[in-house]
PDB file of N, CA and C in Angstrom:
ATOM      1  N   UNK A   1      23.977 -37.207 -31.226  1.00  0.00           N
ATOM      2  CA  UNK A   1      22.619 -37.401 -31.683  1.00  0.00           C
ATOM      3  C   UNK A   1      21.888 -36.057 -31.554  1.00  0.00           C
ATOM      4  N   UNK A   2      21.344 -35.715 -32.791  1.00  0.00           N
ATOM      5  CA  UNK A   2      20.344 -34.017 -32.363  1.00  0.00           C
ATOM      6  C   UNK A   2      19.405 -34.433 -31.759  1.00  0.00           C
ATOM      7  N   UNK A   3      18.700 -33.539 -31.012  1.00  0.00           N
ATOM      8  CA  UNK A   3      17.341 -33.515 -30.781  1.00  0.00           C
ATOM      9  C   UNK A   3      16.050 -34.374 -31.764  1.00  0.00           C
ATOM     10  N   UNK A   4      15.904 -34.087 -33.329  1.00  0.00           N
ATOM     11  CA  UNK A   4      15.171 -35.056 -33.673  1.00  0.00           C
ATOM     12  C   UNK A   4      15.859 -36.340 -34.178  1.00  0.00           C
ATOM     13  N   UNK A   5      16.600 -36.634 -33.997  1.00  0.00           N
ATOM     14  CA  UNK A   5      17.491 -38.064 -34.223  1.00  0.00           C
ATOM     15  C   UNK A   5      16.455 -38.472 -32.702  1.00  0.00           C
ATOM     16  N   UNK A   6      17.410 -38.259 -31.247  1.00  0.00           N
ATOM     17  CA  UNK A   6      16.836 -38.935 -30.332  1.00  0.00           C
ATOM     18  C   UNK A   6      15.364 -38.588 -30.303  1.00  0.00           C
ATOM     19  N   UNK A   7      14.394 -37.685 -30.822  1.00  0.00           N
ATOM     20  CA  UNK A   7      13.045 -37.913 -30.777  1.00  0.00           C
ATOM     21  C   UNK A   7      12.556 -38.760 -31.505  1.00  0.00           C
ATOM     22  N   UNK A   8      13.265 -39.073 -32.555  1.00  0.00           N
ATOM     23  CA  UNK A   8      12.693 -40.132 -33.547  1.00  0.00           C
ATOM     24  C   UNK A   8      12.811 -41.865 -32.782  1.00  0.00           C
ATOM     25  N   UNK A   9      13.776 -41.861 -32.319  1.00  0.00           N
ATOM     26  CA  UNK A   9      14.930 -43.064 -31.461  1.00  0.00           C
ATOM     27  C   UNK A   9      13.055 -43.654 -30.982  1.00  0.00           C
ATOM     28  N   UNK A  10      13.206 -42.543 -29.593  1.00  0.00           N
ATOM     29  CA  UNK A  10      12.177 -42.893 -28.912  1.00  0.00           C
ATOM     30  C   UNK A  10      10.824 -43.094 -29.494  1.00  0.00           C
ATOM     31  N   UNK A  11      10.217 -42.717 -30.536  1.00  0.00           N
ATOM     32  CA  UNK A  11       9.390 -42.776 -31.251  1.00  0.00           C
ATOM     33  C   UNK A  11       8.735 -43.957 -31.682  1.00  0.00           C
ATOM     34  N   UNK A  12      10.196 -44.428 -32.144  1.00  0.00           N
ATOM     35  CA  UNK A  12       9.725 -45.845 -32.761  1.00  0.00           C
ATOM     36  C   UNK A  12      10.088 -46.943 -31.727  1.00  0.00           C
ATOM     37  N   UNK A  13      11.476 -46.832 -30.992  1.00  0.00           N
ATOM     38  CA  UNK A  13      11.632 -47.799 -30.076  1.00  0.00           C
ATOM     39  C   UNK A  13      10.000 -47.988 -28.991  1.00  0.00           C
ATOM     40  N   UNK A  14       9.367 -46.782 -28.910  1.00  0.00           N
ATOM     41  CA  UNK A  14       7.871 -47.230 -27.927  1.00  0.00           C
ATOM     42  C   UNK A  14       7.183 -47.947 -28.639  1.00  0.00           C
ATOM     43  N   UNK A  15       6.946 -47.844 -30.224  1.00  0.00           N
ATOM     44  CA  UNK A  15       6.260 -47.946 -30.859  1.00  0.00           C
ATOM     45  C   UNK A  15       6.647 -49.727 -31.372  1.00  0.00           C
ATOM     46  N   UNK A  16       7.991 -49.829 -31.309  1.00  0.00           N
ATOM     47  CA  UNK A  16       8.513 -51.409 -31.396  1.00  0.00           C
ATOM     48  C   UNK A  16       8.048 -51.973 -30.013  1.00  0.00           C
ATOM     49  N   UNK A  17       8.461 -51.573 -29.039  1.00  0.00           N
ATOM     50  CA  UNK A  17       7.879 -52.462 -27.777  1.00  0.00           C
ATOM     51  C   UNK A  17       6.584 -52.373 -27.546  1.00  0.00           C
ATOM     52  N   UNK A  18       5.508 -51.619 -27.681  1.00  0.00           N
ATOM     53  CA  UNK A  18       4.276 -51.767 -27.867  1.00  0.00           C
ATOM     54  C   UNK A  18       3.287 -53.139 -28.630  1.00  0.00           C
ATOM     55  N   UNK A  19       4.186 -52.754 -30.003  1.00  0.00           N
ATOM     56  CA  UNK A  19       3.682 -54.047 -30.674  1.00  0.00           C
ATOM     57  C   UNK A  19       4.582 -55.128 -31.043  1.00  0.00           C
ATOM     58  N   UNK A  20       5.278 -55.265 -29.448  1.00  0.00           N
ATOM     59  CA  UNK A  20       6.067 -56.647 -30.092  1.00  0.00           C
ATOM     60  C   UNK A  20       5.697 -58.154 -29.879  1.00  0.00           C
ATOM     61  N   UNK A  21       4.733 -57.965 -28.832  1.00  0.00           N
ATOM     62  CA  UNK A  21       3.943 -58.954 -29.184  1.00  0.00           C
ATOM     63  C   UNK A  21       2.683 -59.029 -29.662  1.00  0.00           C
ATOM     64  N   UNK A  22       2.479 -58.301 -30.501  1.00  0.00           N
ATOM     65  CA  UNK A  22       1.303 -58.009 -31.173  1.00  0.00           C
ATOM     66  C   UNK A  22       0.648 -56.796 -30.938  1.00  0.00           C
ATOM     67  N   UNK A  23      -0.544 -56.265 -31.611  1.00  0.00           N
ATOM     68  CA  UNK A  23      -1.257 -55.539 -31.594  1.00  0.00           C
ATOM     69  C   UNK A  23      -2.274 -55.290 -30.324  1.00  0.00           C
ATOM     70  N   UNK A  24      -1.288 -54.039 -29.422  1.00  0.00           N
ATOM     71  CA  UNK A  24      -2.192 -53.864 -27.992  1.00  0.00           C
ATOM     72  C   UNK A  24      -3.511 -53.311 -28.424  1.00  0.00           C
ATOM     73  N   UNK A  25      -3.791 -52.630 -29.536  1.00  0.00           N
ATOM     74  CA  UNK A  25      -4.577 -51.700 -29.787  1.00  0.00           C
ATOM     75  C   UNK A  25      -6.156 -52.452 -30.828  1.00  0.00           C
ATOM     76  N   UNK A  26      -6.204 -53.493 -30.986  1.00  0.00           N
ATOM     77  CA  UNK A  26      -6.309 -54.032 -31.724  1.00  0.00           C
ATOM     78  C   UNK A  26      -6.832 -53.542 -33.098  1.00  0.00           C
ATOM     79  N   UNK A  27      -6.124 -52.711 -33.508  1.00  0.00           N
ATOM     80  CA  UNK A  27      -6.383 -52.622 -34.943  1.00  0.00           C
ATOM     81  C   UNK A  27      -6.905 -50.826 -35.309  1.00  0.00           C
ATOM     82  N   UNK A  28      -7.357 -50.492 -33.627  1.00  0.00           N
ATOM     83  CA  UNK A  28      -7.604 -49.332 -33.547  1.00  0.00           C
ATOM     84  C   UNK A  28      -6.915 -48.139 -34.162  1.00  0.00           C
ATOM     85  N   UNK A  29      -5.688 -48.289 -33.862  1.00  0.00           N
ATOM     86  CA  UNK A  29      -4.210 -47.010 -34.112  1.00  0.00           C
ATOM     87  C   UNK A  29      -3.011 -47.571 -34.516  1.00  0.00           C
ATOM     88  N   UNK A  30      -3.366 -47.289 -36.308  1.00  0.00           N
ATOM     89  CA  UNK A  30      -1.901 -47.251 -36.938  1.00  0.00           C
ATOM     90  C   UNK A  30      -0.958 -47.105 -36.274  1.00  0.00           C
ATOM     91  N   UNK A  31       0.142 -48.032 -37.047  1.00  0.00           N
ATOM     92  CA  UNK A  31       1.334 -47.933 -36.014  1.00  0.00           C
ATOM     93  C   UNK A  31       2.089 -46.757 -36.718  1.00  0.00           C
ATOM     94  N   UNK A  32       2.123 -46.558 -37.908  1.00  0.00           N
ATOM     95  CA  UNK A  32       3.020 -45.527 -38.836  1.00  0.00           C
ATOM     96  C   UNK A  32       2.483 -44.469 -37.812  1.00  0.00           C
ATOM     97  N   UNK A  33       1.203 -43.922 -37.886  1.00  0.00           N
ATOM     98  CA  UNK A  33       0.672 -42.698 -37.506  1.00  0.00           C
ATOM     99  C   UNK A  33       1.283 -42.740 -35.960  1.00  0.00           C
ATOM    100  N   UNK A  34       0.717 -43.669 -35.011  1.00  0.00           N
ATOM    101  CA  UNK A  34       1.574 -43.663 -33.787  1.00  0.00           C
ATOM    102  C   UNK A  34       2.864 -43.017 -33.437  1.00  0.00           C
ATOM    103  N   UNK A  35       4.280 -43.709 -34.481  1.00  0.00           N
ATOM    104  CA  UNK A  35       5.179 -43.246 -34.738  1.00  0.00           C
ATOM    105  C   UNK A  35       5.341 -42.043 -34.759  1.00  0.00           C
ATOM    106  N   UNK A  36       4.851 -41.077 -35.753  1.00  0.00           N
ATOM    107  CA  UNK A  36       4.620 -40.022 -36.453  1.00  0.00           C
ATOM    108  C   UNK A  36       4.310 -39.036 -34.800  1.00  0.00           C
ATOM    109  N   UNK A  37       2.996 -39.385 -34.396  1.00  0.00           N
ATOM    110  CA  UNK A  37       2.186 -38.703 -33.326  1.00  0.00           C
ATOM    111  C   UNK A  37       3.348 -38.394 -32.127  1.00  0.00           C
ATOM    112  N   UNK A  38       3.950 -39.561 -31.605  1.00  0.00           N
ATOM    113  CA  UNK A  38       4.925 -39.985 -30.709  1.00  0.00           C
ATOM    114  C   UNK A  38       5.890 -39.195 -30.724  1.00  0.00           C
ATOM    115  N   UNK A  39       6.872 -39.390 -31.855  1.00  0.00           N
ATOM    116  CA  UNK A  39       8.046 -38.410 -32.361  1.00  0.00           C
ATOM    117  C   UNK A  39       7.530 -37.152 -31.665  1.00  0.00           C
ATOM    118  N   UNK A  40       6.488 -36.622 -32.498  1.00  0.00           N
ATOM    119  CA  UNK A  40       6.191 -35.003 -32.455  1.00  0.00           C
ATOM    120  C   UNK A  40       6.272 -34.570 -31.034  1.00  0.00           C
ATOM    121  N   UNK A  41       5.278 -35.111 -29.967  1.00  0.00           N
ATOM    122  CA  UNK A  41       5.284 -34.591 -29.094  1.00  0.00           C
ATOM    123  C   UNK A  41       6.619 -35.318 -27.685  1.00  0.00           C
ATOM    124  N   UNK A  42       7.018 -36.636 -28.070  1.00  0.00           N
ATOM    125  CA  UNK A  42       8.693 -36.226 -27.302  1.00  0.00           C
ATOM    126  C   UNK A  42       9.347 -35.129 -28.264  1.00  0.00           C
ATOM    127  N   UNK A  43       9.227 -34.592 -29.091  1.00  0.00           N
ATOM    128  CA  UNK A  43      10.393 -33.735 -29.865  1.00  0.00           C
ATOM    129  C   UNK A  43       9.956 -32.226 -28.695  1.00  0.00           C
ATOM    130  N   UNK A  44       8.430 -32.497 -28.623  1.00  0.00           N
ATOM    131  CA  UNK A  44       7.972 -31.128 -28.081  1.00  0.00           C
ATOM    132  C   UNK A  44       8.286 -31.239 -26.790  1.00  0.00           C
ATOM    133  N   UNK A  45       8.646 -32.272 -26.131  1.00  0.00           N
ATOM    134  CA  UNK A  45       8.709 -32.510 -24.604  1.00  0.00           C
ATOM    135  C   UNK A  45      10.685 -32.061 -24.357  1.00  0.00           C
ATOM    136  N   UNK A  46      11.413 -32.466 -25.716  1.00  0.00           N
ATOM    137  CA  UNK A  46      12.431 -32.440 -25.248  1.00  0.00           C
ATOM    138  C   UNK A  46      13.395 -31.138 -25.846  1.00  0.00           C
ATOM    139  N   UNK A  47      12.461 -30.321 -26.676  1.00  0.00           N
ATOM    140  CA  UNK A  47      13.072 -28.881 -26.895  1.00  0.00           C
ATOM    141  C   UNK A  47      12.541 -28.272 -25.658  1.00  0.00           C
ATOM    142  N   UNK A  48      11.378 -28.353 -24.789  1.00  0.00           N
ATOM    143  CA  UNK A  48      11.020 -27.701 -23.933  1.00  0.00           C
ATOM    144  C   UNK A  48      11.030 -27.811 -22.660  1.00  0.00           C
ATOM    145  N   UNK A  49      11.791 -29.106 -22.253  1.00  0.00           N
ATOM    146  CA  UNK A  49      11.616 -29.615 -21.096  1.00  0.00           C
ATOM    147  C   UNK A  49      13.026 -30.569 -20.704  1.00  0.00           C
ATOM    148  N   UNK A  50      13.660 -30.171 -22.427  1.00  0.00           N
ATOM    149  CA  UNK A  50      14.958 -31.221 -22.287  1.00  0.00           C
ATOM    150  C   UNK A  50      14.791 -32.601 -21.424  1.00  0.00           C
ATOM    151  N   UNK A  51      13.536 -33.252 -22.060  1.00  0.00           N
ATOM    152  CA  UNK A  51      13.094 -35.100 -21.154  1.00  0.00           C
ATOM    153  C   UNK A  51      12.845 -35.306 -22.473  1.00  0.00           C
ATOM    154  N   UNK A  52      12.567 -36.915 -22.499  1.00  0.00           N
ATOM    155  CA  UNK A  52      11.640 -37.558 -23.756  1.00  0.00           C
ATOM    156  C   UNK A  52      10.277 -37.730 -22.988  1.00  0.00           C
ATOM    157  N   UNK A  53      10.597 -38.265 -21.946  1.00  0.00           N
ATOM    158  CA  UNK A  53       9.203 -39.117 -21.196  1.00  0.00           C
ATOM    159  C   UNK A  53       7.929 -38.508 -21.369  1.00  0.00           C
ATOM    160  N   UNK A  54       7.297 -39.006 -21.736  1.00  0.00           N
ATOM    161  CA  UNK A  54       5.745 -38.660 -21.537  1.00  0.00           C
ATOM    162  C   UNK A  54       5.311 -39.018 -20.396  1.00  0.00           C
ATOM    163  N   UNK A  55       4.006 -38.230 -19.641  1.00  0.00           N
ATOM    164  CA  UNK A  55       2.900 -39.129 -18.787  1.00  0.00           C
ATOM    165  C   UNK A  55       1.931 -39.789 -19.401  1.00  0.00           C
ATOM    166  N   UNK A  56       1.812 -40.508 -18.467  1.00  0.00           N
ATOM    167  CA  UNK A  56       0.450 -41.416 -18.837  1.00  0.00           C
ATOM    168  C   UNK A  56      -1.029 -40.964 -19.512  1.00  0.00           C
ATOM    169  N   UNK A  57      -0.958 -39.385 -19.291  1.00  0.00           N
ATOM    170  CA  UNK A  57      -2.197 -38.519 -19.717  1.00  0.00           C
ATOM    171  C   UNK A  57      -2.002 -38.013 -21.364  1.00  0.00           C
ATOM    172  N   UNK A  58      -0.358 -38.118 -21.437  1.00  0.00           N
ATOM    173  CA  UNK A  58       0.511 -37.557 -22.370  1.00  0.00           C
ATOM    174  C   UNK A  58      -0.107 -38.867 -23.820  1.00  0.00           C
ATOM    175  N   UNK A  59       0.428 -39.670 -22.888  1.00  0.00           N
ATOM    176  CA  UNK A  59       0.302 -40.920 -24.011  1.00  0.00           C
ATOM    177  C   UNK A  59      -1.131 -41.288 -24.211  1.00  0.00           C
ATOM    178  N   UNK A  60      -1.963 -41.465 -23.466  1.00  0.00           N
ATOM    179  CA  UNK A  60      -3.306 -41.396 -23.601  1.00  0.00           C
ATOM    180  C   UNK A  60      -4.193 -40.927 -24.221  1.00  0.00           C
ATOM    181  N   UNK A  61      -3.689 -39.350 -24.341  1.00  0.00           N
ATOM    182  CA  UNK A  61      -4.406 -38.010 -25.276  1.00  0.00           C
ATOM    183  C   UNK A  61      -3.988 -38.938 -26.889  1.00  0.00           C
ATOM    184  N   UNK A  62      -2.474 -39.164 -26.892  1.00  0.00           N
ATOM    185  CA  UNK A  62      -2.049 -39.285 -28.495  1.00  0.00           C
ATOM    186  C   UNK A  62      -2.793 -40.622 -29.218  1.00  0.00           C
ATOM    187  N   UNK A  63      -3.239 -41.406 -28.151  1.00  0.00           N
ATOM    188  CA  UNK A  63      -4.087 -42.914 -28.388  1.00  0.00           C
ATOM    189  C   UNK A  63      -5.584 -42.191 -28.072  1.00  0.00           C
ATOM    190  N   UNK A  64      -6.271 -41.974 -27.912  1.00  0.00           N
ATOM    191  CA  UNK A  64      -7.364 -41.174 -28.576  1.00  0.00           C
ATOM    192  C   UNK A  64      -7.341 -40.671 -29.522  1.00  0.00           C
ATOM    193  N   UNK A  65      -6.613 -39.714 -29.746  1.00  0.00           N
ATOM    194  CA  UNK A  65      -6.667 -39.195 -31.213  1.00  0.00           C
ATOM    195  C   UNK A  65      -6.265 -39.855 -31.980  1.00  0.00           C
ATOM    196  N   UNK A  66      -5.987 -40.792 -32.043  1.00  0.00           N
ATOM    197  CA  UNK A  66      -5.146 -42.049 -33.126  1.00  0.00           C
ATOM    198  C   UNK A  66      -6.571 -42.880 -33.572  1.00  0.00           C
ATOM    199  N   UNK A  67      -7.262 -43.218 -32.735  1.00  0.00           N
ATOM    200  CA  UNK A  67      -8.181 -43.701 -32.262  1.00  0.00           C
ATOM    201  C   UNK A  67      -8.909 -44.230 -33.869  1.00  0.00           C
ATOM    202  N   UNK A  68      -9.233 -45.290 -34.649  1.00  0.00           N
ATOM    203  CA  UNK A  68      -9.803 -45.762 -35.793  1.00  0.00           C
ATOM    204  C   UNK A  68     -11.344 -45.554 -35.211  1.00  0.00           C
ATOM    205  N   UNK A  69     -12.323 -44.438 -36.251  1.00  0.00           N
ATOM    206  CA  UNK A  69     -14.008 -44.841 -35.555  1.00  0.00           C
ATOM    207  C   UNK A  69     -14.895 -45.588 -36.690  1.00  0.00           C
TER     208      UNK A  69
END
């Protein structure tokens, strides 16, 4: 698996368990864009840090900016 194969993996697999029972966000943050947002920065976490994991500040920042106003 390359690097963006498994960044993508994780991307969407958060993005499937997030909304598998529905919409945590309610309606706030696209899930495509989520995806999209997600990928990018595990891709950036794991050329530079060789991890996927985000922190909690990590994931937080990308759900703000996702953020529907």
């Amino acid at each position: 698996m390359t690097t963006q194969e498994e960044a993508l993996y994780w991307a969407e697999t958060g993005t499937e368990i997030l909304f598998s029972e529905g919409d945590p966000f309610k309606g706030q943050v696209d899930r495509d864009s989520l995806v999209q947002a997600l990928y990018k920065r595990v891709l950036q976490k794991l050329v530079e840090q060789d991890e996927p994991d985000l922190e909690e500040e990590e994931f937080q920042e990308i759900i703000q900016q996702l953020k529907k106003k």
